[in-house]
C-alpha atoms as a PDB file:
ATOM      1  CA  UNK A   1       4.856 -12.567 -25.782  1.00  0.00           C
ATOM      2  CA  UNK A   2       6.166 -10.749 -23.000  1.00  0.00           C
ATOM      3  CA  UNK A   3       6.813 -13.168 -20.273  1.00  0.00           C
ATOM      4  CA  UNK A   4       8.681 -15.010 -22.838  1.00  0.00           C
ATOM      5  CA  UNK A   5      11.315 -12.449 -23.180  1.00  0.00           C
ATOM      6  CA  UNK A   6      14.314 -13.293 -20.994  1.00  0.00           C
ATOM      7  CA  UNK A   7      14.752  -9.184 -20.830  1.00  0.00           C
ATOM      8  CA  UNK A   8      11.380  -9.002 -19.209  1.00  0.00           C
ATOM      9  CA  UNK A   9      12.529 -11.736 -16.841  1.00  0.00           C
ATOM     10  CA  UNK A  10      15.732  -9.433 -15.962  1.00  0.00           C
ATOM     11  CA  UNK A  11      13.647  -6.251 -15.241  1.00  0.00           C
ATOM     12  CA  UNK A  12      10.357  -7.940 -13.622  1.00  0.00           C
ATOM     13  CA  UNK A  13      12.354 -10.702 -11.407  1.00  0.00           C
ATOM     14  CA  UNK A  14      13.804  -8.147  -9.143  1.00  0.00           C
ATOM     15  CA  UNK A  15      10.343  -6.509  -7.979  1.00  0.00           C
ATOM     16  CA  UNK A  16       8.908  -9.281  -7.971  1.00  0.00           C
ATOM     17  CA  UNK A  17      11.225 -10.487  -5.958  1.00  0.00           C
ATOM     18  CA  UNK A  18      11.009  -7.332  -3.707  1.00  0.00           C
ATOM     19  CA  UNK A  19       7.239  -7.749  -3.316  1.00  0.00           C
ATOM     20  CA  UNK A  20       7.687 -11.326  -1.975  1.00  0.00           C
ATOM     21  CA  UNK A  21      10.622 -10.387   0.650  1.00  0.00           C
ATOM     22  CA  UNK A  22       8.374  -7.508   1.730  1.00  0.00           C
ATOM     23  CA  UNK A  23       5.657  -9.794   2.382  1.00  0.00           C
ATOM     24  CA  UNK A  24       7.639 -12.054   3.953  1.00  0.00           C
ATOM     25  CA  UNK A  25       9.117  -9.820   5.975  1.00  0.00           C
ATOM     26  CA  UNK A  26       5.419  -8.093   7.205  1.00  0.00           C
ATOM     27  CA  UNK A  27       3.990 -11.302   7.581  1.00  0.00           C
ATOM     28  CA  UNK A  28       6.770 -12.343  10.081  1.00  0.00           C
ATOM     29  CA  UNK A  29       6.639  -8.969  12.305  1.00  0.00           C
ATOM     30  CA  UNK A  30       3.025  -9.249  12.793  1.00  0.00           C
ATOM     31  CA  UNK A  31       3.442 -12.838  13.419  1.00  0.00           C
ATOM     32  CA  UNK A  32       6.156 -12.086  16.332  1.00  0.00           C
ATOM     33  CA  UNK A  33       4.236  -9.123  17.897  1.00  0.00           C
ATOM     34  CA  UNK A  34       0.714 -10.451  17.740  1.00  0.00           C
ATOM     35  CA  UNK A  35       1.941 -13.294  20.148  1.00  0.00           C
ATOM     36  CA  UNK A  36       2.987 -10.147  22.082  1.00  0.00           C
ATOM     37  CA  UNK A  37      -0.064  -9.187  24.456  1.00  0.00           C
ATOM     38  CA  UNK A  38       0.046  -5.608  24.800  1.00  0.00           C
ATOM     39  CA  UNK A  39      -0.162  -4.616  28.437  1.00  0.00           C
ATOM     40  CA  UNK A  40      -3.310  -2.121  28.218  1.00  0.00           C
ATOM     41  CA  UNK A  41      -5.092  -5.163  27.912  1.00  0.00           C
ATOM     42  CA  UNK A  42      -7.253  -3.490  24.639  1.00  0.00           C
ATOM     43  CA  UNK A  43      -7.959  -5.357  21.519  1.00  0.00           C
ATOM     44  CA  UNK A  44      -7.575  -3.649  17.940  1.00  0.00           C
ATOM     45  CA  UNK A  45     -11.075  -2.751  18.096  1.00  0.00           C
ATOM     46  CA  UNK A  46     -10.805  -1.105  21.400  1.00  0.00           C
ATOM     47  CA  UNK A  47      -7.651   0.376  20.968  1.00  0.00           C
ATOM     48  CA  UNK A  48      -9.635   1.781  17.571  1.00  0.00           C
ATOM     49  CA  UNK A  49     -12.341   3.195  19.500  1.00  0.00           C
ATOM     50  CA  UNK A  50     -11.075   4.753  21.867  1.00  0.00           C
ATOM     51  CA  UNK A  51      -8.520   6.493  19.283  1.00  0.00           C
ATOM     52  CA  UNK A  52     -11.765   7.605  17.550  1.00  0.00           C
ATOM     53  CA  UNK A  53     -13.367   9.119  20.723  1.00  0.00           C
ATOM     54  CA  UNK A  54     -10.122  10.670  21.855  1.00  0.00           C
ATOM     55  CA  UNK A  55      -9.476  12.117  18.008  1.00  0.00           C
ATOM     56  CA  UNK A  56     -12.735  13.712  17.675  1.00  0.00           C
ATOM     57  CA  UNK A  57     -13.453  11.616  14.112  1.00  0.00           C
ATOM     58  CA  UNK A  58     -17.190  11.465  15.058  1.00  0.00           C
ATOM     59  CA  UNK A  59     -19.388   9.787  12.475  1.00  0.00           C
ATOM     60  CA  UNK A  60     -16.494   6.441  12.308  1.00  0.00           C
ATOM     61  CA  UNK A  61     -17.628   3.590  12.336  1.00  0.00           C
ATOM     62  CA  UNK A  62     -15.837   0.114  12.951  1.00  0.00           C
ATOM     63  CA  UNK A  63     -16.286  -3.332  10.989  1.00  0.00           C
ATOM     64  CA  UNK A  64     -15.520  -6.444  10.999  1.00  0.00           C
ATOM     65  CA  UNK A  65     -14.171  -8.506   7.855  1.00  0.00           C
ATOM     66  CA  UNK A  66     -12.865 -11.675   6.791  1.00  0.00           C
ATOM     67  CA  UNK A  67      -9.704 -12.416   5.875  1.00  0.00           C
ATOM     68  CA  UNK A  68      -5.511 -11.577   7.280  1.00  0.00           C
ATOM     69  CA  UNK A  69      -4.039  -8.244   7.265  1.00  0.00           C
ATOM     70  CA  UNK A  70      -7.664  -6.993   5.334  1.00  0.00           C
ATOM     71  CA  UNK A  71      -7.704  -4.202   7.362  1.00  0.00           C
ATOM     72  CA  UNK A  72      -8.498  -0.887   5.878  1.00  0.00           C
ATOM     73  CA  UNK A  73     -10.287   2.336   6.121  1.00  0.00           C
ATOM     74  CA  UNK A  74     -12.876   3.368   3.401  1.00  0.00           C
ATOM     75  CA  UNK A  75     -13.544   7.047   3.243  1.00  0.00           C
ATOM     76  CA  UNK A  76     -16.350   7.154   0.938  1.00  0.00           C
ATOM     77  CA  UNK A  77     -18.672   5.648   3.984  1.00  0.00           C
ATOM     78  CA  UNK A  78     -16.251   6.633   6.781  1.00  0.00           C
ATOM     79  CA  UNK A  79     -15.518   3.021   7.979  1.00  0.00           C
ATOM     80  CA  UNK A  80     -12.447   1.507   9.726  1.00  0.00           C
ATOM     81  CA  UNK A  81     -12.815  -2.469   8.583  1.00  0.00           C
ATOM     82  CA  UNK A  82     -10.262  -4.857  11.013  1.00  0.00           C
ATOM     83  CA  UNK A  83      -9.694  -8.296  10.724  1.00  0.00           C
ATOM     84  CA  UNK A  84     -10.732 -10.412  13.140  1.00  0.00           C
ATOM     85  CA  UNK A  85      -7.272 -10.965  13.963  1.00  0.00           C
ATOM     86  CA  UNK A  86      -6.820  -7.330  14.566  1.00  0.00           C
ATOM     87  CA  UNK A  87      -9.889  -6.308  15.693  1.00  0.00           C
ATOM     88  CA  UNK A  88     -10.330  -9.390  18.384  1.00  0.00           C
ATOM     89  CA  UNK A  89      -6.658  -9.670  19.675  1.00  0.00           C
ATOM     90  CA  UNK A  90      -5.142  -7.876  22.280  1.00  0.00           C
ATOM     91  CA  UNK A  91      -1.620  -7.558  20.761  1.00  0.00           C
ATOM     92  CA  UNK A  92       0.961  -5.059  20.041  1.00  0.00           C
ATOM     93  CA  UNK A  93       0.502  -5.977  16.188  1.00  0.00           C
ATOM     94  CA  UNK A  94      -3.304  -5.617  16.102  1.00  0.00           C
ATOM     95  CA  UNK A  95      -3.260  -2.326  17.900  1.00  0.00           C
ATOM     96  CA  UNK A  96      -0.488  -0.918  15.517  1.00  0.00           C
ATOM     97  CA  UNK A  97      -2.742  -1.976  12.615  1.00  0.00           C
ATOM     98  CA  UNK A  98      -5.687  -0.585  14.405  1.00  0.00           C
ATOM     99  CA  UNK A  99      -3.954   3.004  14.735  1.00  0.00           C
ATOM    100  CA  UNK A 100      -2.347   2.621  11.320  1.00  0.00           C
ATOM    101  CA  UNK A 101      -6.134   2.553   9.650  1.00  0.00           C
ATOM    102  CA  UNK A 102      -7.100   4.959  12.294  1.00  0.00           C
ATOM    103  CA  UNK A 103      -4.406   7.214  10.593  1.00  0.00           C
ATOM    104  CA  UNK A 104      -6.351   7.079   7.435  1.00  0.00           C
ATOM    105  CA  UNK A 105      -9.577   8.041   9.227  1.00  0.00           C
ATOM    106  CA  UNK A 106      -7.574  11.185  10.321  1.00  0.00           C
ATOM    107  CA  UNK A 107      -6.265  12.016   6.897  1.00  0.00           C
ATOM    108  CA  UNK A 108      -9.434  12.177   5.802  1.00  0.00           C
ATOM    109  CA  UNK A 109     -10.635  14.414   8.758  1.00  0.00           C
ATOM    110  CA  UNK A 110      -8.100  16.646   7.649  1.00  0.00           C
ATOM    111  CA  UNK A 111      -8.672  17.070   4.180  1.00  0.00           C
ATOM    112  CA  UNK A 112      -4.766  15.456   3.827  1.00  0.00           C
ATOM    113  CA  UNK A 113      -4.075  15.956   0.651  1.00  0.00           C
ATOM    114  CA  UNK A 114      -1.862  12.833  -0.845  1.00  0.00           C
ATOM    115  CA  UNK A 115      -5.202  10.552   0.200  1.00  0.00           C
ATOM    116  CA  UNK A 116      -7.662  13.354  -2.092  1.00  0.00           C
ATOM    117  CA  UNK A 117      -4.658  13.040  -4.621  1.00  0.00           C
ATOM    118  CA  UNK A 118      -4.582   9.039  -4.729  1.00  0.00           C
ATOM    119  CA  UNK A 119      -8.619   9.087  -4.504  1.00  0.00           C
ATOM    120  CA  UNK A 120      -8.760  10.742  -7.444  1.00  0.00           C
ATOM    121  CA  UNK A 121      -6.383   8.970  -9.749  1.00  0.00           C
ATOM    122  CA  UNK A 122      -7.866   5.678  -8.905  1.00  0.00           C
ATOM    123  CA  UNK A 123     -10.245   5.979 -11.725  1.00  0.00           C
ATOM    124  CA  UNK A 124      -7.741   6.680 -14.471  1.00  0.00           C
ATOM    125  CA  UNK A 125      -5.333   3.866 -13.591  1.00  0.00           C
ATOM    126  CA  UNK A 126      -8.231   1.262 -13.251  1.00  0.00           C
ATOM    127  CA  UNK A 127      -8.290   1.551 -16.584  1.00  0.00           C
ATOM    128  CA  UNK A 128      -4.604   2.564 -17.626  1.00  0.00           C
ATOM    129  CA  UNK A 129      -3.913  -0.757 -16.313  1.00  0.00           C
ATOM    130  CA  UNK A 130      -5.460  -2.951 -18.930  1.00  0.00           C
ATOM    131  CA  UNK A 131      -5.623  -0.636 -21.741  1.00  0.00           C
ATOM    132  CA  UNK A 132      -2.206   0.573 -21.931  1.00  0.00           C
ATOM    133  CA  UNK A 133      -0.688  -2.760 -22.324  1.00  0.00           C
ATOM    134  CA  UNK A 134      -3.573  -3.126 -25.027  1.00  0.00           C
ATOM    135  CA  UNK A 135      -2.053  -0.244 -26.450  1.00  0.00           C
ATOM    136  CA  UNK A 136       1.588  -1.067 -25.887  1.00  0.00           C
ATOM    137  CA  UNK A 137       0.868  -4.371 -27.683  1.00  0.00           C
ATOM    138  CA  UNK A 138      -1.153  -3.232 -30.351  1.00  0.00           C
ATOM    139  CA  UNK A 139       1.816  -0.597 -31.387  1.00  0.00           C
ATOM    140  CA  UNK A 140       4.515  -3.262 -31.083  1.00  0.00           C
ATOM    141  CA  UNK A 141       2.497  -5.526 -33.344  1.00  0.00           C
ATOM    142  CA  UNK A 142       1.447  -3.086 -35.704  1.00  0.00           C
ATOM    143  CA  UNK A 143       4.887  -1.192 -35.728  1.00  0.00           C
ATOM    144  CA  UNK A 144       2.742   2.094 -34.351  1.00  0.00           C
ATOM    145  CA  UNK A 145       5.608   3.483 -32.366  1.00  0.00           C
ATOM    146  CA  UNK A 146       3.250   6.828 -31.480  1.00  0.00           C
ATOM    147  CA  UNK A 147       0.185   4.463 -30.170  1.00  0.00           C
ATOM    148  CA  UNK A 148       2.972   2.042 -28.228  1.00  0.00           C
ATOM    149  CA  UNK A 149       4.379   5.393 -26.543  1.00  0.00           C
ATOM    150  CA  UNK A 150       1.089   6.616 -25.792  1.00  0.00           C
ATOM    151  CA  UNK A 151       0.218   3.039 -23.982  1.00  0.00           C
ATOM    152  CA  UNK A 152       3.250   3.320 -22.021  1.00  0.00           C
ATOM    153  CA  UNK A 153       2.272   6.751 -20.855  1.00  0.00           C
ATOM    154  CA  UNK A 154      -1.399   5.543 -19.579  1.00  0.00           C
ATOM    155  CA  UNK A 155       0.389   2.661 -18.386  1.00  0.00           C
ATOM    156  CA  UNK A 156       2.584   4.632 -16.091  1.00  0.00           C
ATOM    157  CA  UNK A 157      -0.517   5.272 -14.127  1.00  0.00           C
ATOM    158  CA  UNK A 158       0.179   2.115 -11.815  1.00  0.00           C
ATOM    159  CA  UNK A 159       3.663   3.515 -11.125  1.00  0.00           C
ATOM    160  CA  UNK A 160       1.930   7.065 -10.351  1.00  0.00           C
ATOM    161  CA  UNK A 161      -0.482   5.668  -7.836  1.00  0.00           C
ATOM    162  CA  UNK A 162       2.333   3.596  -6.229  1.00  0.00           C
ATOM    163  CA  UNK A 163       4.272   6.698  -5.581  1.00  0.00           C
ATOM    164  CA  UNK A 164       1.807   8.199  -4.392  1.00  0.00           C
ATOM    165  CA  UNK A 165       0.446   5.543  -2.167  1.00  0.00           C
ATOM    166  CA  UNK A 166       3.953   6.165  -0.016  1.00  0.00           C
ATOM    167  CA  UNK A 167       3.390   9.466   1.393  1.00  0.00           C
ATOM    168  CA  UNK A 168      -0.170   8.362   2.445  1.00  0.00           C
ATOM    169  CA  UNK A 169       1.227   5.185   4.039  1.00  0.00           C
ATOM    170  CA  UNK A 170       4.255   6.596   5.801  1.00  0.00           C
ATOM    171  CA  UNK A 171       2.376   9.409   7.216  1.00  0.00           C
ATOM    172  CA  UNK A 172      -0.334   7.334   8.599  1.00  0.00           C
ATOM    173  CA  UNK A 173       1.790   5.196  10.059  1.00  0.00           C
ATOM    174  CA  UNK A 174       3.499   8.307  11.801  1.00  0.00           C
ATOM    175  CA  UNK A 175      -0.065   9.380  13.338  1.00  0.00           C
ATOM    176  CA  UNK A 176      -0.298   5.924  14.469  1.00  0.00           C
ATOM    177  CA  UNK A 177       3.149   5.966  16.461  1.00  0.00           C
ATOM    178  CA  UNK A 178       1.983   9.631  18.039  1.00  0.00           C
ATOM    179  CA  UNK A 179      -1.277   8.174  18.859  1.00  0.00           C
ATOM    180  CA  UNK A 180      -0.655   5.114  20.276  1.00  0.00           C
ATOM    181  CA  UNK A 181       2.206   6.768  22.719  1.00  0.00           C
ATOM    182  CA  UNK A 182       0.082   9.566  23.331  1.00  0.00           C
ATOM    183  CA  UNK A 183      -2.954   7.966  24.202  1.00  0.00           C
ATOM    184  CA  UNK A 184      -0.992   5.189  26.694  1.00  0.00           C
ATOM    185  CA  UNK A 185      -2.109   2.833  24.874  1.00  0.00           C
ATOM    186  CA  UNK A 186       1.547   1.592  23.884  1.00  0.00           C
ATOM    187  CA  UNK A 187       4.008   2.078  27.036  1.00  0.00           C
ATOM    188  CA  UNK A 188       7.535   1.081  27.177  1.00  0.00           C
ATOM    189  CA  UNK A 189      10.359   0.920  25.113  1.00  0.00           C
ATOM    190  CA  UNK A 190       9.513  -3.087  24.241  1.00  0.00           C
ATOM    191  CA  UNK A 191       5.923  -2.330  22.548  1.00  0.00           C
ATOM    192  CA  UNK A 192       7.308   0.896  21.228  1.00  0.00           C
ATOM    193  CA  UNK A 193       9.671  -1.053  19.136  1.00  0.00           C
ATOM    194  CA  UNK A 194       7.211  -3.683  18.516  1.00  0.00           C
ATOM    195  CA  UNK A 195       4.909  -1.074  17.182  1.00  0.00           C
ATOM    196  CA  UNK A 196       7.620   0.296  14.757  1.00  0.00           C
ATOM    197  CA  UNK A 197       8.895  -3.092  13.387  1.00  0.00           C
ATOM    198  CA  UNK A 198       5.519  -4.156  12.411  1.00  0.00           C
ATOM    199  CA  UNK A 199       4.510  -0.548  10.711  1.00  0.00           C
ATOM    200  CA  UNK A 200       8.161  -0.123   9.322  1.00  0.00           C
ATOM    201  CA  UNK A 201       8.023  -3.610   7.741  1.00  0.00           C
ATOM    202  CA  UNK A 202       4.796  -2.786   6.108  1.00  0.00           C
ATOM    203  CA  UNK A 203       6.201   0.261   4.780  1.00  0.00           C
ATOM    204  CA  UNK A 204       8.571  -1.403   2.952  1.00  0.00           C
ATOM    205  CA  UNK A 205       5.634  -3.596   0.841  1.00  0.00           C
ATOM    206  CA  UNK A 206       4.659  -0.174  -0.155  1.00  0.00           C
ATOM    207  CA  UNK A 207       8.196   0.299  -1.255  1.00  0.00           C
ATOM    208  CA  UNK A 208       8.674  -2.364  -3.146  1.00  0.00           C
ATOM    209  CA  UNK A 209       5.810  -2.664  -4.609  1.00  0.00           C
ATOM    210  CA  UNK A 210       6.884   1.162  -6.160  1.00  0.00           C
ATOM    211  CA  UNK A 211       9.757  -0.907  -7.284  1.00  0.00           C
ATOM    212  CA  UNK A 212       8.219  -3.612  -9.201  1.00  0.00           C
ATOM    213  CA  UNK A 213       5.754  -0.840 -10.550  1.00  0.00           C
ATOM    214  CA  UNK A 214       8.966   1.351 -11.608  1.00  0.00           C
ATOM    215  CA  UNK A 215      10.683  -1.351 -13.155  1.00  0.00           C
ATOM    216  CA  UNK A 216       7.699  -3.404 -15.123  1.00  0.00           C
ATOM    217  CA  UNK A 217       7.765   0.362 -16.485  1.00  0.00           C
ATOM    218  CA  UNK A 218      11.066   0.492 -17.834  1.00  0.00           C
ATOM    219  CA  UNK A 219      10.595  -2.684 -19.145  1.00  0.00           C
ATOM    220  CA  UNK A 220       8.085  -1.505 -21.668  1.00  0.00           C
ATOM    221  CA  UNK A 221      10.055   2.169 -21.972  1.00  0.00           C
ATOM    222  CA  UNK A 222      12.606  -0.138 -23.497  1.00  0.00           C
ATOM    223  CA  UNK A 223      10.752  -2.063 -25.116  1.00  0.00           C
ATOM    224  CA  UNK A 224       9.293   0.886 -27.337  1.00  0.00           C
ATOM    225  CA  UNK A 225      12.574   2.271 -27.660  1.00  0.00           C
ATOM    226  CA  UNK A 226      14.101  -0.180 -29.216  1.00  0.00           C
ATOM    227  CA  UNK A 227      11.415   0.049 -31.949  1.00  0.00           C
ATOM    228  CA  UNK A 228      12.556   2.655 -33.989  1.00  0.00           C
ATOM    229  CA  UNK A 229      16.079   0.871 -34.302  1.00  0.00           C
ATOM    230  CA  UNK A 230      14.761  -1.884 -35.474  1.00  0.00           C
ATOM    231  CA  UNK A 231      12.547  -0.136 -37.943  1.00  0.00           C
ATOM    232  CA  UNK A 232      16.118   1.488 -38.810  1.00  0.00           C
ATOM    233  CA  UNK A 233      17.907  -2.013 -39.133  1.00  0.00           C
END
């Protein structure tokens, strides 16, 4: 029904578009620094370590997974997981992704709270994400404008959580910039930058995937809109 609509083209095209120059974009700055050996000689998992021992996050523990760019922290069991790419290279990339997920181990130290907020509203859009459109769908087709507006609003969830994934992101990537400089680990102007393009251009997936969220949302805003005007015509 809806990927049909040339409107839903016009507003979903753009983000979509977004998402895949973001990706692009990440996928080329880790590719450029992690042929960049970074000069302390430490791989990911090192540079991870020793970030734990020197931040006082006792009780972390590191893993290994499968996969590229996998990496993540997981709070509920207080577990850095790194990529073998990251965890096994000695690169500027893998030890900015290293201290980026080391960032989230500190947030959670710290009791930050736009991770608690983000934790907690994971439930709620799990299943906004399905069951709004249900709803959305179900109002359109039964010309329920009240249920169709009420979909959109639990749909809005995935827009929610993607503004509030940036504040987590950005400021763990900030922790990771402080303690990779502060540490030694990163010296020099050259892996500084190297450090910044590959956390900046992984911001930006966070940005535009906030985009495409935002704009999937208007989509269906107008959609229910235009409802009572037809009801009218």
């Amino acid at each position: 029904m809806f990927y049909s609509d040339p409107t839903y083209l016009c507003f979903v095209a753009p983000g979509f578009l977004l998402v895949m120059l973001a990706q692009w974009y990440v996928s080329a700055a880790y590719g450029k620094w992690g042929r960049v050996p970074a000069r302390s000689g430490l791989t990911g998992a090192q540079a991870a370590q020793r970030l734990i021992s020197t931040g006082g996050l006792t009780g972390v523990q590191i893993e290994r997974i499968g996969g590229k760019l996998t990496d993540n922290y997981d709070p509920r069991d207080k577990v850095l997981r790194l990529s073998q790419g990251v965890a096994d290279t000695a690169s500027v990339a893998a030890v900015a992704v290293a201290a980026h997920e080391l960032g989230h181990a500190m947030q959670d130290s710290d009791d930050y709270f736009p991770l608690r907020f983000r934790a907690a509203i994971v439930p709620a859009v799990s299943i906004g994400s399905w069951l709004g459109w249900i709803m959305i769908f179900g109002g359109l087709l039964l010309h329920l404008t009240g249920v169709a507006w009420l979909g959109v609003a639990v749909f809005s969830g995935g827009a929610l959580f993607a503004l509030a994934t940036l504040p987590v992101e950005l400021n763990a990537s900030a922790r990771a910039k402080r303690l990779l400089a502060d540490t030694g680990i990163v010296g020099g102007e050259d892996e500084q930058a190297g450090v910044n393009n590959v956390l900046n251009a992984a911001a930006l997936t966070y940005v535009a995937g906030l985009a495409a969220a935002l704009l999937q949302l208007l989509y269906y805003v107008s959609l229910v809109g235009g409802m009572g005007g037809r009801r009218r015509g």
